[in-house]
Protein backbone atom coordinates (compact mmCIF):
# COMPACT_ATOMS: atom_id res chain seq x y z
CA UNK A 1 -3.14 26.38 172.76
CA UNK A 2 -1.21 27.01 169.87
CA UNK A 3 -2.92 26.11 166.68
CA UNK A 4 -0.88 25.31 163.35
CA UNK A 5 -2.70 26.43 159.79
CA UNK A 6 -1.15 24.88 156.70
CA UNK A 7 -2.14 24.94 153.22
CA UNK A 8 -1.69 23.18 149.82
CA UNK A 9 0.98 25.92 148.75
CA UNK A 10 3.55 24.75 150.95
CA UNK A 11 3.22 27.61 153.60
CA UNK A 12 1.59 27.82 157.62
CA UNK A 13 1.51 29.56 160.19
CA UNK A 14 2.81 28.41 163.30
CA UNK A 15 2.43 29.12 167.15
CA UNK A 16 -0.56 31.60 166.86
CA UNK A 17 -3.77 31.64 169.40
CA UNK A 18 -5.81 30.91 166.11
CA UNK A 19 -5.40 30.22 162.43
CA UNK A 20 -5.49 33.52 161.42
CA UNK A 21 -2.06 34.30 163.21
CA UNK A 22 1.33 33.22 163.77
CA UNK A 23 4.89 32.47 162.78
CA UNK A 24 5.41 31.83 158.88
CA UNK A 25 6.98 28.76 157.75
CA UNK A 26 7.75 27.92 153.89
CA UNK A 27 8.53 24.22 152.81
CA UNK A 28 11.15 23.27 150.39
CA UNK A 29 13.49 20.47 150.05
CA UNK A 30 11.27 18.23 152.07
CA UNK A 31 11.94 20.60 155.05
CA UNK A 32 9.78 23.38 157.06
CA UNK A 33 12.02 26.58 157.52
CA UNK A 34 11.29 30.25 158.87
CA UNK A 35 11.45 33.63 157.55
CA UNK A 36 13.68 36.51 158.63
CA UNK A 37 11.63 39.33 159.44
CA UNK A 38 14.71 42.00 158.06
CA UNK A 39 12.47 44.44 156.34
CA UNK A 40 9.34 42.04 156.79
CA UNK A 41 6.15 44.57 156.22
CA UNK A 42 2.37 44.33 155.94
CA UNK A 43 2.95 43.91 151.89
CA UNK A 44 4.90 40.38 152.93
CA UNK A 45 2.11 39.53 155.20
CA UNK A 46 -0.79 40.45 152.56
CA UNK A 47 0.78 38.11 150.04
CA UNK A 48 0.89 35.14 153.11
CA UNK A 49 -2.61 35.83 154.09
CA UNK A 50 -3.81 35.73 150.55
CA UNK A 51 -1.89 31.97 149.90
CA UNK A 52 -3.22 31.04 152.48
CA UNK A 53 -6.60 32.04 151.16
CA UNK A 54 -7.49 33.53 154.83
CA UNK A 55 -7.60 37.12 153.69
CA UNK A 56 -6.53 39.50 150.91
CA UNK A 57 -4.55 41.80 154.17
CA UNK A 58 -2.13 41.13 156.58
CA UNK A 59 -0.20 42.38 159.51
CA UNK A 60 3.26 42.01 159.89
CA UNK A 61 4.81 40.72 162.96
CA UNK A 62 8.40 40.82 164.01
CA UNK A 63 11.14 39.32 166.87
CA UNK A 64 9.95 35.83 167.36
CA UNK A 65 6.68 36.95 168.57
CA UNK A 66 5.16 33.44 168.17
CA UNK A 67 7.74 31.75 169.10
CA UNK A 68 11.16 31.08 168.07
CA UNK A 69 11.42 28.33 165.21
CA UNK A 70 13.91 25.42 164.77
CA UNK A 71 15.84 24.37 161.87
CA UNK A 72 16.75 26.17 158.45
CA UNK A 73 16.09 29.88 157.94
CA UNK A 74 14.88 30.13 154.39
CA UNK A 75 14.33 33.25 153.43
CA UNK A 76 15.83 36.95 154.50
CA UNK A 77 14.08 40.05 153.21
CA UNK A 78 11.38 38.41 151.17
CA UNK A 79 10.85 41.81 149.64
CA UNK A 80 7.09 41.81 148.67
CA UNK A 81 5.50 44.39 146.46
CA UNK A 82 1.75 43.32 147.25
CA UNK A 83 -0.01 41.73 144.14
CA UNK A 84 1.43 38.20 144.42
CA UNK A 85 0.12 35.51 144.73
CA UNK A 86 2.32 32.87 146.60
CA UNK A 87 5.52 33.77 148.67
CA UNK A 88 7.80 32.18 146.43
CA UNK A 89 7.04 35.21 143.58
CA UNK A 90 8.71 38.00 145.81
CA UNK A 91 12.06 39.01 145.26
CA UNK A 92 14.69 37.67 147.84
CA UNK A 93 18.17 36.78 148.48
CA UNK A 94 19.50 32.75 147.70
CA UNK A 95 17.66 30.52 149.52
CA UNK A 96 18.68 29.86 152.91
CA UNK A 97 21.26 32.57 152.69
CA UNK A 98 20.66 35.10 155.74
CA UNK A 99 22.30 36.99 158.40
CA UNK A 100 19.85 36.09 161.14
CA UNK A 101 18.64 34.10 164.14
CA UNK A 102 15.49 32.64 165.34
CA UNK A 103 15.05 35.85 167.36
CA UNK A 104 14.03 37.08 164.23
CA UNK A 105 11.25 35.00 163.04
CA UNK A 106 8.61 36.40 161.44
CA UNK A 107 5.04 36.37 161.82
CA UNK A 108 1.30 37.27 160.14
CA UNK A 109 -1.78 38.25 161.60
CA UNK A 110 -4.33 37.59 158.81
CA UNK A 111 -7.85 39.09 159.07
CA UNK A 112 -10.26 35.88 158.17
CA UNK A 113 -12.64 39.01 156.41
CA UNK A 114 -13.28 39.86 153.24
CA UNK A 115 -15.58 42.59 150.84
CA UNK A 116 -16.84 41.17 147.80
CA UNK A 117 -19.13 41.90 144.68
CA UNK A 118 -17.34 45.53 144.10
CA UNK A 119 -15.41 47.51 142.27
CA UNK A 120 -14.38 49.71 145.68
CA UNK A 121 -12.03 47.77 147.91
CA UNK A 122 -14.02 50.15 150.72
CA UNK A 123 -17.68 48.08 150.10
CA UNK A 124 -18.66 44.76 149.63
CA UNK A 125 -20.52 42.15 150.46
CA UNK A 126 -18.97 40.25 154.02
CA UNK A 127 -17.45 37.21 153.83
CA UNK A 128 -16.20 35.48 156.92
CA UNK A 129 -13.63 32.80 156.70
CA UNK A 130 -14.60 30.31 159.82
CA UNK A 131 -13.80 26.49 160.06
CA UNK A 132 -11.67 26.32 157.17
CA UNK A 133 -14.53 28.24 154.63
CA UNK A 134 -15.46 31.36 153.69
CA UNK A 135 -19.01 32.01 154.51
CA UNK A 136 -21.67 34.75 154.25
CA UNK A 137 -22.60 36.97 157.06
CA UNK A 138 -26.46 37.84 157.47
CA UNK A 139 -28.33 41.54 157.28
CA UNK A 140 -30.55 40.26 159.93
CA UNK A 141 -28.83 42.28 163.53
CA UNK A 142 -26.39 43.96 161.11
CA UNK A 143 -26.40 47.86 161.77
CA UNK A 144 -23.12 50.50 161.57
CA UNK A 145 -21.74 49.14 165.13
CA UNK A 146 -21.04 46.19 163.09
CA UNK A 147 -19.92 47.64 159.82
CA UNK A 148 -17.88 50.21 161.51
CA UNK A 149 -16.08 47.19 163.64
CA UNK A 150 -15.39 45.54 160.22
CA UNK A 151 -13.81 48.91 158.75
CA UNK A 152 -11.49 49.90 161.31
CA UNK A 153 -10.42 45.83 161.45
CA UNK A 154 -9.75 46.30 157.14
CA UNK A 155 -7.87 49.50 158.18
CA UNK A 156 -10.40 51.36 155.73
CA UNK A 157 -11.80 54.08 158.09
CA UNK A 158 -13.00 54.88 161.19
CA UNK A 159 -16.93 54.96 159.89
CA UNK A 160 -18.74 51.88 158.82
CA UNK A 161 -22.08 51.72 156.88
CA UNK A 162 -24.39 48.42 157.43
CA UNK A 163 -26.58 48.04 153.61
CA UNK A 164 -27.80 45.25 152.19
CA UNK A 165 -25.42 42.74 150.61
CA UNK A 166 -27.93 41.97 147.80
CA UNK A 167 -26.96 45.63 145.91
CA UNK A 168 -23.14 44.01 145.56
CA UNK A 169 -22.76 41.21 142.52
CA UNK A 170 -21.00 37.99 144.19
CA UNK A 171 -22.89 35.93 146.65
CA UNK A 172 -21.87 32.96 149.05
CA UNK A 173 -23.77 30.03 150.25
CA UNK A 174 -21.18 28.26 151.97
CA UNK A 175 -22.61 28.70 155.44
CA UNK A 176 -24.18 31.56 157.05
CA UNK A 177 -23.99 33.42 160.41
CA UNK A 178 -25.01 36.26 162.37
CA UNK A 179 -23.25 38.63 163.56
CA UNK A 180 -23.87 40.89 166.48
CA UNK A 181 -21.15 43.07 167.99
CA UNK A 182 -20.88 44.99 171.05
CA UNK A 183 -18.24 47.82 169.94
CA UNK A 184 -15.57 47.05 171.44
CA UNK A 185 -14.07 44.03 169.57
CA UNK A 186 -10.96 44.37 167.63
CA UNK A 187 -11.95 41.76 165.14
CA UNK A 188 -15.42 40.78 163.17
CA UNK A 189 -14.35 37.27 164.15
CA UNK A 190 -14.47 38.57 167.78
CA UNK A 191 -17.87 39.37 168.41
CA UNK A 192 -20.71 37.49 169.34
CA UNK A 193 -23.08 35.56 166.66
CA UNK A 194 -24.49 32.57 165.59
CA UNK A 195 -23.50 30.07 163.24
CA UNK A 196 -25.76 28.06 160.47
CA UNK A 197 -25.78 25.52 158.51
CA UNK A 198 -24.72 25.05 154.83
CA UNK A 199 -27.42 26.23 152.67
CA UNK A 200 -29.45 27.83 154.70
CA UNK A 201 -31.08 30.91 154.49
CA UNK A 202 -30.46 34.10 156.61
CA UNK A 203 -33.51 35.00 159.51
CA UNK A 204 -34.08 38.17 156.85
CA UNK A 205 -33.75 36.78 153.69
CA UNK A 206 -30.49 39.34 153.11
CA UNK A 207 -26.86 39.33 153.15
CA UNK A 208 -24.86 41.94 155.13
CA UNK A 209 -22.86 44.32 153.36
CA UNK A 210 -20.60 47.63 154.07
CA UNK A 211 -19.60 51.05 153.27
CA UNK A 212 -16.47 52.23 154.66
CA UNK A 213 -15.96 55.49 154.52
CA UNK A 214 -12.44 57.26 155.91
CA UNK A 215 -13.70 61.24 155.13
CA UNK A 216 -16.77 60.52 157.06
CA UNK A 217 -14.88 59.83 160.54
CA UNK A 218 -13.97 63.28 160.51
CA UNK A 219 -17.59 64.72 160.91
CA UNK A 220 -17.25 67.17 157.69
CA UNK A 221 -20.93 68.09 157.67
CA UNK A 222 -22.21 70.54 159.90
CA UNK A 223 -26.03 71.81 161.37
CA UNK A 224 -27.17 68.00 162.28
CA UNK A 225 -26.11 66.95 158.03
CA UNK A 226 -25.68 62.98 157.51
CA UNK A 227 -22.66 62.32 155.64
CA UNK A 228 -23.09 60.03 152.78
CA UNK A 229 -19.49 58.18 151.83
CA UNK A 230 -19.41 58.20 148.10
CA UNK A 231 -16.92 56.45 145.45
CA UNK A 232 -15.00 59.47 144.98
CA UNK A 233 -15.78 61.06 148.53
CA UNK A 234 -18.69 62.54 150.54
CA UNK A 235 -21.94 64.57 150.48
CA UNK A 236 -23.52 65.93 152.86
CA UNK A 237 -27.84 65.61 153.24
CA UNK A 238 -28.31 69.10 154.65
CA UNK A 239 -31.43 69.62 156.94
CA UNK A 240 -34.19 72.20 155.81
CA UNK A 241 -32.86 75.64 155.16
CA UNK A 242 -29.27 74.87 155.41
CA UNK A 243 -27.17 75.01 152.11
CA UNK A 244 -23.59 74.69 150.98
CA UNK A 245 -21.22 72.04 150.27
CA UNK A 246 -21.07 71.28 153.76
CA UNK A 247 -24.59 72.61 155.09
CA UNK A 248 -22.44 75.38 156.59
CA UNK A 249 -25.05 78.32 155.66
CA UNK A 250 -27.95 78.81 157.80
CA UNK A 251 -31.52 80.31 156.79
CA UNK A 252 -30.46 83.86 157.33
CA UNK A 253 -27.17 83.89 156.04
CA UNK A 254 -28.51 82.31 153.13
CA UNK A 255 -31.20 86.08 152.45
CA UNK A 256 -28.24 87.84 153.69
CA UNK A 257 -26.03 86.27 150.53
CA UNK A 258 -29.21 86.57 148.12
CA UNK A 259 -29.78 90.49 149.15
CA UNK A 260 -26.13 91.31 148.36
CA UNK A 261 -25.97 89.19 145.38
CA UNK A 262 -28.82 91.34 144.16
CA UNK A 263 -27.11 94.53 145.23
CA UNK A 264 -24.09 94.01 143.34
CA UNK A 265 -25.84 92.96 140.42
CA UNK A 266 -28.22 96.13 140.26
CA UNK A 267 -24.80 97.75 140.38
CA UNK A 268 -23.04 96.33 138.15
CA UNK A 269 -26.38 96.92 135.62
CA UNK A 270 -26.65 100.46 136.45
CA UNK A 271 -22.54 100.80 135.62
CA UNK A 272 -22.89 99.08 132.54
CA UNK A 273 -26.31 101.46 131.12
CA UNK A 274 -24.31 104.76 132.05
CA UNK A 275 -21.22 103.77 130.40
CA UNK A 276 -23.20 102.62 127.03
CA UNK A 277 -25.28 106.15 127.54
CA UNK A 278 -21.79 108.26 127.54
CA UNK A 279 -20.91 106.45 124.57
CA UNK A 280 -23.55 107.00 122.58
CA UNK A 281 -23.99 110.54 123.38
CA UNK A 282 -19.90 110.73 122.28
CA UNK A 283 -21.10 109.32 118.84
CA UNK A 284 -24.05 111.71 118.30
CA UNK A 285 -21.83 115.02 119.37
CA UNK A 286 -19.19 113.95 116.83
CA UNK A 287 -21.49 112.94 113.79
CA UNK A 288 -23.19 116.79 114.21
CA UNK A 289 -19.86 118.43 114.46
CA UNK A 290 -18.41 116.91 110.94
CA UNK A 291 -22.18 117.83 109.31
CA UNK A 292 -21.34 121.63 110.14
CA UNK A 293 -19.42 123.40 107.14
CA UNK A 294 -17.66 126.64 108.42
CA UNK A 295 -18.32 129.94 107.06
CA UNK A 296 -16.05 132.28 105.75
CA UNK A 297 -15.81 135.96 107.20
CA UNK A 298 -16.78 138.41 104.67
CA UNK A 299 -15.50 142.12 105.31
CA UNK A 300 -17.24 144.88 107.38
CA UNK A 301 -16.61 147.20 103.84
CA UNK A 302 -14.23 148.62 101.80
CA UNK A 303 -12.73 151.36 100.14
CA UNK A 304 -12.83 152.59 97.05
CA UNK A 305 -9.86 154.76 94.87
CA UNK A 306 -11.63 158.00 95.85
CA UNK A 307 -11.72 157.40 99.27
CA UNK A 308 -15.12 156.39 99.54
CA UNK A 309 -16.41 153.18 101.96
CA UNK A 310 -18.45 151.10 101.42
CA UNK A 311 -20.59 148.79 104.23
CA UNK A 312 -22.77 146.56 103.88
CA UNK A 313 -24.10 147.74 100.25
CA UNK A 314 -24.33 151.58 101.10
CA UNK A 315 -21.37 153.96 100.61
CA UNK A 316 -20.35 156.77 102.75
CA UNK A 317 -18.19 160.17 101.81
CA UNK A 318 -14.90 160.76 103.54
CA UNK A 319 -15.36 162.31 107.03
CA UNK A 320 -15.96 166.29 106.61
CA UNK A 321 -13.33 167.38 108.88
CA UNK A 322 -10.63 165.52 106.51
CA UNK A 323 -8.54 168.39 104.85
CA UNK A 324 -6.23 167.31 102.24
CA UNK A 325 -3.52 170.03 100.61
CA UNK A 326 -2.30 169.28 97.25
CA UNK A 327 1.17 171.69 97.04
CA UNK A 328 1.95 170.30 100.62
CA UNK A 329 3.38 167.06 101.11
CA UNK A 330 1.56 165.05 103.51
CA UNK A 331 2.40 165.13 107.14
CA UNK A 332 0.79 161.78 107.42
CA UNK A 333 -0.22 158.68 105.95
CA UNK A 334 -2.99 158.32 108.18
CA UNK A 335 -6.90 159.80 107.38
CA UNK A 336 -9.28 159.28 109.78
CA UNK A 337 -13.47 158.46 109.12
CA UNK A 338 -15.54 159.14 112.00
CA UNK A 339 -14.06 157.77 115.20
CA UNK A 340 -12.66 155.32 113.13
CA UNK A 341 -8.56 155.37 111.78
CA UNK A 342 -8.06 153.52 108.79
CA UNK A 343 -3.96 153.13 107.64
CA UNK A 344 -3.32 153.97 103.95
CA UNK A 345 -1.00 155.65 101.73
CA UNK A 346 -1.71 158.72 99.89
CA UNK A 347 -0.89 159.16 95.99
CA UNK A 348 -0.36 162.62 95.08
């Protein structure tokens, strides 16, 4: 049977199996048109859903899928950027001004679930929008199956984390239900539970809420580590022994890395002590060199005008084989003491 869901703000949603889906129709001029679905996106359908206060996210659907519509087309490439509030806010063409059919209409596919009380979009408290209110889902039978139903239905991960909805700020009172899914559902809405009245209070005394968690889905911890989704991404709660960002180092890898951390240290220590050793020994050899004064070289002896030498302080008489004629000139200039030939020149 299809349903029709209309709202104050002059839009509904036609032809769909519930009122969370179908075609989208805008009123103006005392008439109900449709929309072209040329470049009609999940941003368009977001801004729909939230008019129509069923959801803050939408899916976009294309080519009539509800049905074709009669009457005025009012709007081609409605051009959405994702923060408005009503349909009428997005950018478009002149009303009523398109190059389309009704094989074009376009459609929504609204999720009827919310997060609330945070300042993630990824965790909340659940709010379930059933019989025309939004209402408050109960802890009591809520567990990951559940949350991780809800995520992959908000497109906001693969992994889903049931907590209590009590740590989140805003709280609804509306009516209460709950929830129990299999696994298999494609929507929250989908699985099995059990409605309450207004005002009542949950079998547990606690609200459900969620953490969805995208990095988590991909298993990033290893050894048998629980990944925790976090604000600003993961940890991972290692089991005993097991270290590193990812509990990827086991016990014995873990001495292994301690022993050759201490290896290289004791190396670089013993490096550093022979290097400041050469240095100072450098310093010391320098600072006794420019303390020494050299010595000057005195002479062996010397010779006095009568031929006479003099060493150290005693003086000895030419050599007795030196023969010396006066009326000859000399045939040399050379005399000789001892063993020993001294040059000099002769004055006659």
């Amino acid at each position: 049977m299809a349903i029709t869901f209309q709202s104050q703000q002059a839009v509904r949603l036609v032809g769909g199996p519930s009122e969370f889906e179908g075609r989208v129709e805008i009123f103006r001029k005392d008439i109900w048109g449709t929309v072209c679905d040329d470049r009609w996106d999940d941003t368009d359908a977001a801004v729909v859903c939230r008019q129509l206060d069923l959801s803050d996210r939408g899916t976009a659907v294309n080519k009539a899928e509800y049905g074709r519509g009669v009457g005025a087309i009012m709007v081609d490439e409605a051009g959405c950027i994702g923060t408005e509030e009503y349909l009428d806010e997005c950018t478009k063409g002149e009303w009523k001004k398109h190059d389309c059919t009704h094989q074009e209409d376009a459609g929504v596919k609204c999720q009827g679930v919310r997060l609330v009380g945070s300042d993630s979009h990824s965790s909340g408290r659940v709010l379930m929008f059933l019989n025309g209110t939004w209402g408050t889902v109960c802890g009591d039978g809520w567990d990951d199956t559940d949350a991780t139903n809800l995520c992959q239905q908000l497109d906001l991960g693969n992994t889903g984390f049931a907590v209590q909805g009590s740590q989140f700020n805003e709280s609804f009172t509306t009516w209460k239900a709950v929830v129990n899914c299999i696994s298999n559902e494609t929507s929250l809405r989908d699985c099995p539970r059990i409605e309450q009245m207004e005002q009542t209070n949950c079998p547990g005394g606690e609200d459900a809420g969620v953490i969805c968690s995208a990095v988590c889905s991909s298993q990033p911890c290893h050894n048998g580590a629980a990944c925790i989704p976090e604000s600003t991404g993961y940890k991972c709660a290692c089991t005993l022994g097991y270290s590193g960002i990812r509990c990827e180092f086991s016990p014995s890898k873990n001495q292994s890395s301690l022993f050759q951390v201490g290896v290289i240290t004791g190396l670089a220590i013993l490096t550093i002590a022979v290097i400041i050793l050469s240095i100072v020994n450098i310093k010391q050899r320098t600072s006794s060199s420019s303390m020494q004064q050299p010595q000057q070289q005195q002479p062996l002896g010397k010779m006095d005008s009568l031929g006479s030498y003099e060493v150290m302080g005693q003086s000895k008489e030419p050599a007795s084989n030196y023969v010396m004629r006066r009326n000859e000139p000399p045939l040399s200039d050379q005399a000789i003491y001892g063993n020993d030939a001294v040059s000099r020149r002769i004055v006659l």
